[in-house]
C-alpha atoms as a PDB file:
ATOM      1  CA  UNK A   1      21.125   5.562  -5.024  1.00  0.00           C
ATOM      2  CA  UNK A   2      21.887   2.648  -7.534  1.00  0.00           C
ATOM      3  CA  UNK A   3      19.047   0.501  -9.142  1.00  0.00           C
ATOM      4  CA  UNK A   4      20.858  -2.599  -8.158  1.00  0.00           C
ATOM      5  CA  UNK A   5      20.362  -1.930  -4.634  1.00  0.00           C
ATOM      6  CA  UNK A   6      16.637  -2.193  -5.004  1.00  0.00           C
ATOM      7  CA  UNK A   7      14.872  -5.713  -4.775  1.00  0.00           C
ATOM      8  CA  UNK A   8      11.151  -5.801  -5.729  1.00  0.00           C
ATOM      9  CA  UNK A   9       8.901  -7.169  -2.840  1.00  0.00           C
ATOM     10  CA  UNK A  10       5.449  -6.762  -4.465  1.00  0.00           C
ATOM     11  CA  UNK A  11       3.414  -4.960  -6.532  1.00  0.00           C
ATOM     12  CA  UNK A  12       0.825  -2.491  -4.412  1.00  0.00           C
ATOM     13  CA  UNK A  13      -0.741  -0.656  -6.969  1.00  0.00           C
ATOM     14  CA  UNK A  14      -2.002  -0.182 -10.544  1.00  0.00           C
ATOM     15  CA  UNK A  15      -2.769   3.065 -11.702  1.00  0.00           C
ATOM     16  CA  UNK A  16      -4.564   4.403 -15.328  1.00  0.00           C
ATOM     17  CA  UNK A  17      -0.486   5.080 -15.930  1.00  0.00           C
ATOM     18  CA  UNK A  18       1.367   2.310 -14.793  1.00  0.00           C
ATOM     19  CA  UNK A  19       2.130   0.392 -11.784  1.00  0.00           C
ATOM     20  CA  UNK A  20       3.679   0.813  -8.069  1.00  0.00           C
ATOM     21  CA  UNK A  21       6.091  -2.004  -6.694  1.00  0.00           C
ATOM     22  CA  UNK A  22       7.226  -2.127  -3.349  1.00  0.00           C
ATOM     23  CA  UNK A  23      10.586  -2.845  -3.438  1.00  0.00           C
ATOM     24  CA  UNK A  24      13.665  -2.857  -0.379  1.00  0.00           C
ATOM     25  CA  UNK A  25      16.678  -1.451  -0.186  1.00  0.00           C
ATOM     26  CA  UNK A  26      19.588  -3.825  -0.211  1.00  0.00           C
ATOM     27  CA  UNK A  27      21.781  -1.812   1.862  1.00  0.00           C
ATOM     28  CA  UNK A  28      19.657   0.708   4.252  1.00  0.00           C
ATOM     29  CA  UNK A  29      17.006  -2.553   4.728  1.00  0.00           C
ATOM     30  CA  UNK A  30      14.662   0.569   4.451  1.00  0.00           C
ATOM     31  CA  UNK A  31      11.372  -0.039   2.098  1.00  0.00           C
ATOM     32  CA  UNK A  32      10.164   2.794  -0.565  1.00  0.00           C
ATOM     33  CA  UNK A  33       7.883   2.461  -3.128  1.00  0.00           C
ATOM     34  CA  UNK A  34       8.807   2.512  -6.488  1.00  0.00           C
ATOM     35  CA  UNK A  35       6.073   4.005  -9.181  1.00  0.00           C
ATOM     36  CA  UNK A  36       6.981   3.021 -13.350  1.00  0.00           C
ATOM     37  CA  UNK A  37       4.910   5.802 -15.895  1.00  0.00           C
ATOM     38  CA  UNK A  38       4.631   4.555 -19.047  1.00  0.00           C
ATOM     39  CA  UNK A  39       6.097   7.266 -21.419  1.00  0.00           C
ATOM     40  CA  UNK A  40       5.885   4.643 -24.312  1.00  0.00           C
ATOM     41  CA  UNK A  41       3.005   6.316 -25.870  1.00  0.00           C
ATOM     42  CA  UNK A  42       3.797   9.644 -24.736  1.00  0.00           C
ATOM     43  CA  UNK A  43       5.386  12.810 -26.861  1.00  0.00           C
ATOM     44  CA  UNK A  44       9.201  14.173 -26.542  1.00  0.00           C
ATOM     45  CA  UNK A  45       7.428  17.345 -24.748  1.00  0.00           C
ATOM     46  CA  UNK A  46       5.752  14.719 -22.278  1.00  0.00           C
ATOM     47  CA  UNK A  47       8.591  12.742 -21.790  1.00  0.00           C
ATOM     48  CA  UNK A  48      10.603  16.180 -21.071  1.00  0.00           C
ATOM     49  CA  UNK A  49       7.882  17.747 -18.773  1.00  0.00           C
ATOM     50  CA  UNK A  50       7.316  14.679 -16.985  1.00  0.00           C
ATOM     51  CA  UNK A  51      11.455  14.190 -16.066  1.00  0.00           C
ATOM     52  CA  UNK A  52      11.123  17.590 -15.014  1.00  0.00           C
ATOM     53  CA  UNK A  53       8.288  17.234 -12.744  1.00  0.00           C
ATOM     54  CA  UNK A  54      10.339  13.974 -11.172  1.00  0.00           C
ATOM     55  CA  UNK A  55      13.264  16.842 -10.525  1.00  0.00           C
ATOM     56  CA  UNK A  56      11.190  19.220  -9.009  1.00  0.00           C
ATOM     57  CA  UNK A  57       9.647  16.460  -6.455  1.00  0.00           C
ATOM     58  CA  UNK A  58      12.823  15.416  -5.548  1.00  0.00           C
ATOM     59  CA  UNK A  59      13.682  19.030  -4.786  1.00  0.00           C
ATOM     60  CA  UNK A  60      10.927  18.892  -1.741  1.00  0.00           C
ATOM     61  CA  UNK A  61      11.486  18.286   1.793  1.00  0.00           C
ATOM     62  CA  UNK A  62       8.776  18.460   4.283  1.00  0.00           C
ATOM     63  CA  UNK A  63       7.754  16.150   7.116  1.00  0.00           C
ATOM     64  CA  UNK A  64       4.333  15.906   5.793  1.00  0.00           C
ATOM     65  CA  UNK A  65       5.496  15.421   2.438  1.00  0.00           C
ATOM     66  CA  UNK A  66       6.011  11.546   0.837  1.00  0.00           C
ATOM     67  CA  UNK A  67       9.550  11.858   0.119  1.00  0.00           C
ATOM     68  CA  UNK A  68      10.786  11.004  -3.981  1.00  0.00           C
ATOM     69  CA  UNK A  69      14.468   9.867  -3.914  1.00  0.00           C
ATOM     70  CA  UNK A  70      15.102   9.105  -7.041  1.00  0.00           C
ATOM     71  CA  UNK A  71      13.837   8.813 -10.777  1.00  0.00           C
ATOM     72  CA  UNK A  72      15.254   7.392 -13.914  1.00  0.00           C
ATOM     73  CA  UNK A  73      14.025   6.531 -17.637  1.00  0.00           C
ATOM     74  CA  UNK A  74      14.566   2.686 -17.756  1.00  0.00           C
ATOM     75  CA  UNK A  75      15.177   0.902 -21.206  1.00  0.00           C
ATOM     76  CA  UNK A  76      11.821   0.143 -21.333  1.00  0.00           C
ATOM     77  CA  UNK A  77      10.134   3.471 -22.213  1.00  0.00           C
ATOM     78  CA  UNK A  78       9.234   3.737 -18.457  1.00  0.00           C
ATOM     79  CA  UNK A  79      10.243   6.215 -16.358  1.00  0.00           C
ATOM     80  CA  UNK A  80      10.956   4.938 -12.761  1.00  0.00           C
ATOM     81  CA  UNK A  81      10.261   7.348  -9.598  1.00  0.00           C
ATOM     82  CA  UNK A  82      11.402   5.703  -5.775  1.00  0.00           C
ATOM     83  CA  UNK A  83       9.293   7.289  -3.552  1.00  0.00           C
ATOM     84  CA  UNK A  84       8.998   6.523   0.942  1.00  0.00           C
ATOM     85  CA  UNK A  85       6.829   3.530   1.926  1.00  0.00           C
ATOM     86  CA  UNK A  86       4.040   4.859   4.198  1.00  0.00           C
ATOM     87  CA  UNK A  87       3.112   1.887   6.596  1.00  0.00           C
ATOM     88  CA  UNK A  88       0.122   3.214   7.807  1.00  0.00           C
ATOM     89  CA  UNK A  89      -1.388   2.873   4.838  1.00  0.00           C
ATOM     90  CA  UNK A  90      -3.616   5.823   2.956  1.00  0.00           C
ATOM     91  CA  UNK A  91      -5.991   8.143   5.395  1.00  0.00           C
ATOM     92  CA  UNK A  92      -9.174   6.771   3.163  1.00  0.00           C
ATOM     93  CA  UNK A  93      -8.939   3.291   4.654  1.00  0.00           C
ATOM     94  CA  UNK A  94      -7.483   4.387   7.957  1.00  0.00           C
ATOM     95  CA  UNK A  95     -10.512   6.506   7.974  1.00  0.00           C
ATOM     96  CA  UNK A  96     -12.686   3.262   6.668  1.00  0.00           C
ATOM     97  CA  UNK A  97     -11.626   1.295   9.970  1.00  0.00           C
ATOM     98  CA  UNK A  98     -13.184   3.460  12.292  1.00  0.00           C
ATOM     99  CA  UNK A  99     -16.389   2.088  10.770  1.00  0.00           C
ATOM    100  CA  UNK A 100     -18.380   5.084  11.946  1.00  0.00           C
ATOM    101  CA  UNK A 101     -16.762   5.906  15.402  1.00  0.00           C
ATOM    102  CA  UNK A 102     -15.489   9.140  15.232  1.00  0.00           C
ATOM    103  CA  UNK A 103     -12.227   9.980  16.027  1.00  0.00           C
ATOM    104  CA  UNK A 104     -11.007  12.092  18.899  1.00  0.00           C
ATOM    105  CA  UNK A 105     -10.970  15.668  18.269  1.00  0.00           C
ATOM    106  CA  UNK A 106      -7.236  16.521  18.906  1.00  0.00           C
ATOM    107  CA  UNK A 107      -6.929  13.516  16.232  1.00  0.00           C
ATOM    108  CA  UNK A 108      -9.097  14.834  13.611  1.00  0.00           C
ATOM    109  CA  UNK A 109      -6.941  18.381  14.153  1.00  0.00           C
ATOM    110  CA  UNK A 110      -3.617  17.291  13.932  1.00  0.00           C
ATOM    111  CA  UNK A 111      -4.446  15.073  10.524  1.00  0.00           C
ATOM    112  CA  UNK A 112      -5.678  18.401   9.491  1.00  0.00           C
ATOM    113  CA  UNK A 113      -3.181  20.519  10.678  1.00  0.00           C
ATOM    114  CA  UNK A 114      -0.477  18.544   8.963  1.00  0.00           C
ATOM    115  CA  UNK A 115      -1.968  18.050   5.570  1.00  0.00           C
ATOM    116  CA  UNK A 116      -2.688  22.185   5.942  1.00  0.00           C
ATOM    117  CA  UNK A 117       1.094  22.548   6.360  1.00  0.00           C
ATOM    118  CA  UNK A 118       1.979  19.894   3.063  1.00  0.00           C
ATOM    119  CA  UNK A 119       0.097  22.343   1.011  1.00  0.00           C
ATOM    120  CA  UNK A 120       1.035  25.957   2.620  1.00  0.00           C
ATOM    121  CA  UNK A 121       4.794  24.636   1.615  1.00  0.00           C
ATOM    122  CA  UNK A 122       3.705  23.232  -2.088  1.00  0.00           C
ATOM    123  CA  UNK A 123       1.679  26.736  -2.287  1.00  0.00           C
ATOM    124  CA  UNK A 124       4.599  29.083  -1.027  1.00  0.00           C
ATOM    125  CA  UNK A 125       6.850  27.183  -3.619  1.00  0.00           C
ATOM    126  CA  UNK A 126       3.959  27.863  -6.170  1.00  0.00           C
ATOM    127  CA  UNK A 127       3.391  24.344  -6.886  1.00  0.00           C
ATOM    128  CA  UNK A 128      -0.364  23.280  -7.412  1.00  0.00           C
ATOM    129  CA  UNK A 129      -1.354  19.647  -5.652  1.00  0.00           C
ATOM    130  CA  UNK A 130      -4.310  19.364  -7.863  1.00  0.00           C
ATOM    131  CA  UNK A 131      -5.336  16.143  -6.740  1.00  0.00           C
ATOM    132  CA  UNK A 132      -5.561  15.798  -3.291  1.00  0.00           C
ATOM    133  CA  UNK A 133      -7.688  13.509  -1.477  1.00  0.00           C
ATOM    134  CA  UNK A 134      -7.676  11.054   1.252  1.00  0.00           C
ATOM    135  CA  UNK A 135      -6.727   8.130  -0.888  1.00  0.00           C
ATOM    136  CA  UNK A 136      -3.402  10.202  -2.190  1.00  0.00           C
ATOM    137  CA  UNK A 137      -2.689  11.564   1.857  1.00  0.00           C
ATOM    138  CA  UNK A 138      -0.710   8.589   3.730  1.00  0.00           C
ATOM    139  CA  UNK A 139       0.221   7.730   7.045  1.00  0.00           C
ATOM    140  CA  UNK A 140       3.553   6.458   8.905  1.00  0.00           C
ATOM    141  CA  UNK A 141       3.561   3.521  11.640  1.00  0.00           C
ATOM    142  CA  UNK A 142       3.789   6.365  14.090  1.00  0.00           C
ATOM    143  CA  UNK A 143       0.301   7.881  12.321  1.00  0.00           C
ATOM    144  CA  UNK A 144       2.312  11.015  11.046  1.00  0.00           C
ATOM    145  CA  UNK A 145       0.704  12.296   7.853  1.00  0.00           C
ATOM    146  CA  UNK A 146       2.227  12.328   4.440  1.00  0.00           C
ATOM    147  CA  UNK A 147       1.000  14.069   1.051  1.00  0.00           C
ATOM    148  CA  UNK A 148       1.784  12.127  -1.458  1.00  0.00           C
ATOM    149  CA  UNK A 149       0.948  11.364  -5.617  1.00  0.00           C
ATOM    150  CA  UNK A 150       1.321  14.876  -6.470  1.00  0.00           C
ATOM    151  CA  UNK A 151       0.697  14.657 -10.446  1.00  0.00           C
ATOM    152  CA  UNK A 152       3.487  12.968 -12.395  1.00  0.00           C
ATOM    153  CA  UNK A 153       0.776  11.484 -13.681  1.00  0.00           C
ATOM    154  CA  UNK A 154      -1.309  15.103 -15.317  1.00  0.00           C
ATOM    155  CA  UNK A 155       2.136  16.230 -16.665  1.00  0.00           C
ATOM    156  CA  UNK A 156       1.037  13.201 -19.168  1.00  0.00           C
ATOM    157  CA  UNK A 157      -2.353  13.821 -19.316  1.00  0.00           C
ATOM    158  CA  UNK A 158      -2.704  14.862 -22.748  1.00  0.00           C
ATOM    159  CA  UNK A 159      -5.578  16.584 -24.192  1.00  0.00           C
ATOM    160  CA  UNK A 160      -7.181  13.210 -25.147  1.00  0.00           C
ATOM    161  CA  UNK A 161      -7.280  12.014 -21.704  1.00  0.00           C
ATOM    162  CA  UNK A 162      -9.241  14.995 -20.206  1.00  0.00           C
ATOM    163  CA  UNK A 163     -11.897  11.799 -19.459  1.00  0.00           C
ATOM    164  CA  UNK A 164      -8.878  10.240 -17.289  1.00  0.00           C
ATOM    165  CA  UNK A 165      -8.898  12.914 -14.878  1.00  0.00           C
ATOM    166  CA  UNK A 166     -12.867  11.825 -14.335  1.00  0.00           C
ATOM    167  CA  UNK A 167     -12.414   8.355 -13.854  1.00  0.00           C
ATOM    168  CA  UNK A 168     -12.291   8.322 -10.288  1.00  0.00           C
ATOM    169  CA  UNK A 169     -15.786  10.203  -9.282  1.00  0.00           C
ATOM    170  CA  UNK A 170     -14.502  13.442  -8.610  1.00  0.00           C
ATOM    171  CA  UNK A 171     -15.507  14.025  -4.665  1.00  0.00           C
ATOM    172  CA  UNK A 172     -13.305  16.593  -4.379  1.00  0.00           C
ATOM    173  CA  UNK A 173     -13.594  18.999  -7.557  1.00  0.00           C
ATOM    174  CA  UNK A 174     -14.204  22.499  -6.846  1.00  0.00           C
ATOM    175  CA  UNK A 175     -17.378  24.011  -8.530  1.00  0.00           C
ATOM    176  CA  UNK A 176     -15.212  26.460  -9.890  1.00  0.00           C
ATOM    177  CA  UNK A 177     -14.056  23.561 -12.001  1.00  0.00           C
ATOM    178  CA  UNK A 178     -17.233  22.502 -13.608  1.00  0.00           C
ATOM    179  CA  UNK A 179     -17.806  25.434 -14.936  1.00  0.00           C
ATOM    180  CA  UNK A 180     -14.067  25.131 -17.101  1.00  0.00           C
ATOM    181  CA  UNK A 181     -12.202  27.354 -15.126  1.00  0.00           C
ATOM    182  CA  UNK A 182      -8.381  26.537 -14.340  1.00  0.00           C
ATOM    183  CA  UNK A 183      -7.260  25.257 -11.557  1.00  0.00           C
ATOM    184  CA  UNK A 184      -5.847  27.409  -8.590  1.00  0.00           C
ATOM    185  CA  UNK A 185      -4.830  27.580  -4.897  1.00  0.00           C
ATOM    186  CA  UNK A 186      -8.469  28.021  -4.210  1.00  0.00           C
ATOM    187  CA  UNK A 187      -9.323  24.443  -5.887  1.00  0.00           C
ATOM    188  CA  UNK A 188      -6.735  23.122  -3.451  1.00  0.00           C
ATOM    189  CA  UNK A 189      -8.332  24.861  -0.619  1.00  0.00           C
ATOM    190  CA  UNK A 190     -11.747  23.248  -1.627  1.00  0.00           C
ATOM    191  CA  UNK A 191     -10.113  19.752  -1.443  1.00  0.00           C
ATOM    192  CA  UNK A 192      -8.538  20.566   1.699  1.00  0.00           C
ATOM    193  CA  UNK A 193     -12.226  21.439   3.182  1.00  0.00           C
ATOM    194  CA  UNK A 194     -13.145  18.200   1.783  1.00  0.00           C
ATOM    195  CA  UNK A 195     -10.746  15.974   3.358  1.00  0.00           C
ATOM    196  CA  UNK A 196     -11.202  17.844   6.638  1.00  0.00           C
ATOM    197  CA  UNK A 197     -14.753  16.988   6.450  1.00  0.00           C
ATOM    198  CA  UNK A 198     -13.973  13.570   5.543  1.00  0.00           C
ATOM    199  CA  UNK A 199     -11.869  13.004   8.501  1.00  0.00           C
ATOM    200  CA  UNK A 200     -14.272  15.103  10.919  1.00  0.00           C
ATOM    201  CA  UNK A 201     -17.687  12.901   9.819  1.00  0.00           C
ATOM    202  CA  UNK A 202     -16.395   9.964   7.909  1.00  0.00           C
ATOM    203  CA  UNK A 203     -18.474  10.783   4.943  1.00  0.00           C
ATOM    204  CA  UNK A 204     -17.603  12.742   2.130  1.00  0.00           C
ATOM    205  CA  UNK A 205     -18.535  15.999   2.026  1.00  0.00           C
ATOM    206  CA  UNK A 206     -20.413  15.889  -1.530  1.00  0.00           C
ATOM    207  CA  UNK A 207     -22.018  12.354  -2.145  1.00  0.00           C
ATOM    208  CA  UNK A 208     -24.565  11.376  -4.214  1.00  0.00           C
ATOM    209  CA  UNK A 209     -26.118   7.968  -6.412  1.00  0.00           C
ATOM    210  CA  UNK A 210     -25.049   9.311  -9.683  1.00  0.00           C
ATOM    211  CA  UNK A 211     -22.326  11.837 -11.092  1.00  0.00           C
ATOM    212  CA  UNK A 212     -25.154  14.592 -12.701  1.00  0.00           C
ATOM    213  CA  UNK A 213     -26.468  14.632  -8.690  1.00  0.00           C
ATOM    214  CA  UNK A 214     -22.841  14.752  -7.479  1.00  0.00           C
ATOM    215  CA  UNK A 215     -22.044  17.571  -9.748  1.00  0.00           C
ATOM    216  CA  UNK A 216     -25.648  19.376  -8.948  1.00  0.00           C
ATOM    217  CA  UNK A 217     -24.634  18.882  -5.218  1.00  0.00           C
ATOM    218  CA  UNK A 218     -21.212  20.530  -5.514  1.00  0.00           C
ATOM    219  CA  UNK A 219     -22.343  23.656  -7.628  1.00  0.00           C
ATOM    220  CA  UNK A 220     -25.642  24.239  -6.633  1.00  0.00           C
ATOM    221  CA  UNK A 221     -26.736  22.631  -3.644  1.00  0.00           C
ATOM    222  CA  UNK A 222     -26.406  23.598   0.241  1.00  0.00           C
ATOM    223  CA  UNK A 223     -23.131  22.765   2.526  1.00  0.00           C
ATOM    224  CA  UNK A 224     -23.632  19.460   4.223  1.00  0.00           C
ATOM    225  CA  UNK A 225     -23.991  19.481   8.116  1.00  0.00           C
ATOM    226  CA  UNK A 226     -21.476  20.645   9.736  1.00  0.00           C
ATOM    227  CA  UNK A 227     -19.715  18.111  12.194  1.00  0.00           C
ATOM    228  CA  UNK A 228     -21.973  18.720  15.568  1.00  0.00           C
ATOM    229  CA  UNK A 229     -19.404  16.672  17.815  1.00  0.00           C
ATOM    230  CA  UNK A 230     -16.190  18.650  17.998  1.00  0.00           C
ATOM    231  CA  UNK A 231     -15.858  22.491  18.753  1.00  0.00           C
ATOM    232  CA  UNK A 232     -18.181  24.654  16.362  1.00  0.00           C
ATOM    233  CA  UNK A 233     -14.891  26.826  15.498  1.00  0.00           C
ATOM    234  CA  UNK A 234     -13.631  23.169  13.275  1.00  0.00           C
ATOM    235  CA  UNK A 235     -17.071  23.470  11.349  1.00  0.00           C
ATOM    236  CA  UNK A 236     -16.846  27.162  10.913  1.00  0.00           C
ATOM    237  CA  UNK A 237     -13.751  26.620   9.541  1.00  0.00           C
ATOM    238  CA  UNK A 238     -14.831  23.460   7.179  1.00  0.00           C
ATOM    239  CA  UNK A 239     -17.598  25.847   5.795  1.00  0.00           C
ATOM    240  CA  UNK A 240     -15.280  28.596   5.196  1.00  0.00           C
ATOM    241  CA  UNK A 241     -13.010  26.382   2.998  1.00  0.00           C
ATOM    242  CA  UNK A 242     -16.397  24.992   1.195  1.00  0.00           C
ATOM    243  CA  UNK A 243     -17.208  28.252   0.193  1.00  0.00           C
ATOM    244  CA  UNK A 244     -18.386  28.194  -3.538  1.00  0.00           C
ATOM    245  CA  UNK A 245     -17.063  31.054  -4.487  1.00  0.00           C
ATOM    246  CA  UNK A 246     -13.124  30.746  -4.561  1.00  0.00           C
ATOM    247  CA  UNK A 247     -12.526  34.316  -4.022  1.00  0.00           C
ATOM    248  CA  UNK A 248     -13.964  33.901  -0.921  1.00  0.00           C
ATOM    249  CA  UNK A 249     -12.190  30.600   0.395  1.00  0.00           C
ATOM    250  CA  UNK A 250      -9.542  31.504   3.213  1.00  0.00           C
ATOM    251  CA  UNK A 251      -6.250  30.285   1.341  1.00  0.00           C
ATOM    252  CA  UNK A 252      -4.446  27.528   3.774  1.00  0.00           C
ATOM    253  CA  UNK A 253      -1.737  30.442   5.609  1.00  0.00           C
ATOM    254  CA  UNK A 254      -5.194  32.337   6.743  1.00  0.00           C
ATOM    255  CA  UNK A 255      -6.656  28.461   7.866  1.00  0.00           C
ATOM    256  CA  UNK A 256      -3.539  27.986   9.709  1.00  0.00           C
ATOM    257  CA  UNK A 257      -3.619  31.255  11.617  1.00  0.00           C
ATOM    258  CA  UNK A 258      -7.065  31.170  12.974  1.00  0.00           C
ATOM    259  CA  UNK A 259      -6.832  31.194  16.701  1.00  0.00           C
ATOM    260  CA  UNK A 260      -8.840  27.594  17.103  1.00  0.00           C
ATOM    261  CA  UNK A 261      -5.787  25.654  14.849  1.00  0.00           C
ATOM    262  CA  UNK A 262      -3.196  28.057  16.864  1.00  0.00           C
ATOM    263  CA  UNK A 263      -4.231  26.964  19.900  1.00  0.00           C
ATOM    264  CA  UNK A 264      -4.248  23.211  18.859  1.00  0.00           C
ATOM    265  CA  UNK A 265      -0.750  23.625  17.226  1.00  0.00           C
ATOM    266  CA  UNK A 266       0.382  24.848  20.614  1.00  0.00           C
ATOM    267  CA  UNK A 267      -1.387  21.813  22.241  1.00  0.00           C
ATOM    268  CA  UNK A 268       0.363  19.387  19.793  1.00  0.00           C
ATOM    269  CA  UNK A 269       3.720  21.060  20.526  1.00  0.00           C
ATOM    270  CA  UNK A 270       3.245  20.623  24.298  1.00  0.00           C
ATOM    271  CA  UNK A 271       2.555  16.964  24.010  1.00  0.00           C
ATOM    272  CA  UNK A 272       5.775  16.455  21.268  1.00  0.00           C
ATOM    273  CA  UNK A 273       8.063  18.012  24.280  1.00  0.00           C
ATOM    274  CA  UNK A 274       6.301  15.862  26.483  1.00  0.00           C
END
């Protein structure tokens, strides 16, 4: 997979780390995405973990997982990562264009079904998401989902960039995690519950004016409503995944086994043999 073959198209993107070009490749005519870290300011140990973290994404193969083909230090102190182009764009504007019509049941299932099955595989393999959320979940032409952004980016978050990980308003932080506890499979779980909801209502679960109320809201304060328009078994579910306590959170192999998602895999798999 040479660097020559690539020809830059435009730049998409520009992240608190560097930048993400969309570039096309020369011989295949197939797009991917190509995402440049700075590592100019970053330690040897940084450097190192991050190449390492580029290896291990490369190692992954799932269907709902954004494919990485490819990574390589340039001259320039940046390390370059070629990642699949997603057409459909990310799931938070897809979700955006709906403008308040909700989508069809079977829809809001099979979104959630296949981001469920991203994360069993990343949890079986013992690998952590840590940031997942609608803007990092993508979507193919044919509306297929793909996880994607899973953290290059924190394997440089030093300890003086703790504030970086709360730039964005963090919608989809476990309370666990307020109160300085590390992040597990539970914390995943959480952010699974809150993309579900996301893609059930159209809201976020946990909103609110400021980020003391938004905080208050996720540790302290009541589940929102449950989604009243789709079978009561989807909230049920929702709530179980927003439990604050992580202990008591299903993890996403128990989600994926409850009769309700069983029966809509089977449904699904009907309709692909159609």
């Amino acid at each position: 997979f040479p660097q020559a073959a690539l020809e830059d198209e435009q730049v998409v993107g520009k992240g608190s780390y560097g930048e993400v070009q969309l570039v096309k490749h020369r011989i295949e005519g197939k797009q991917y995405v190509v995402k440049k870290l700075n590592l100019q300011t970053s330690s040897r140990k940084e450097r190192k973990a991050a190449e390492q973290e580029a290896q291990l994404l490369s190692r992954l193969r799932h269907p709902n997982i954004v494919t990485y083909r490819e990574s390589w230090e340039g001259d320039d102190g940046q390390l370059y990562i070629v990642m699949g182009f997603c057409e459909g764009g990310d799931l938070y504007h897809r979700l955006k264009e709906q403008k308040g019509h909700l989508l069809a049941e079977s829809q809001v299932v099979e979104w959630f079904v296949q981001i469920a099955m991203a994360l069993q595989y990343l949890h079986e393999k013992h690998i952590l998401h840590r940031d997942l959320k609608t803007q990092n979940i993508f979507l193919t032409k044919t509306n297929i989902i793909k996880v994607g952004d899973l953290g290059i980016a924190r394997v440089l978050e030093n300890q003086n960039d703790m504030a970086n990980t709360l730039i964005g308003t963090p919608y989809y932080m476990s309370p666990e995690l307020f109160s300085n506890k590390p992040y597990n499979y539970k914390s995943d779980v959480w952010a699974l519950g809150c993309c579900a909801y996301e893609i059930a209502t159209l809201k976020h679960a946990f909103n609110a004016k400021d980020m003391n109320s938004l905080v208050y809201r996720i540790v302290e304060g009541k589940l929102p409503q449950m989604p009243k328009d789709y079978n009561p078994q989807l909230g049920e579910i929702i709530r179980s995944m927003l439990n604050k306590k992580p202990e008591d959170r299903p993890d996403v192999k128990q989600i994926l086994r409850q009769p309700y998602i069983k029966g809509q895999i089977a449904v699904f798999l009907e309709a692909t043999k159609m």
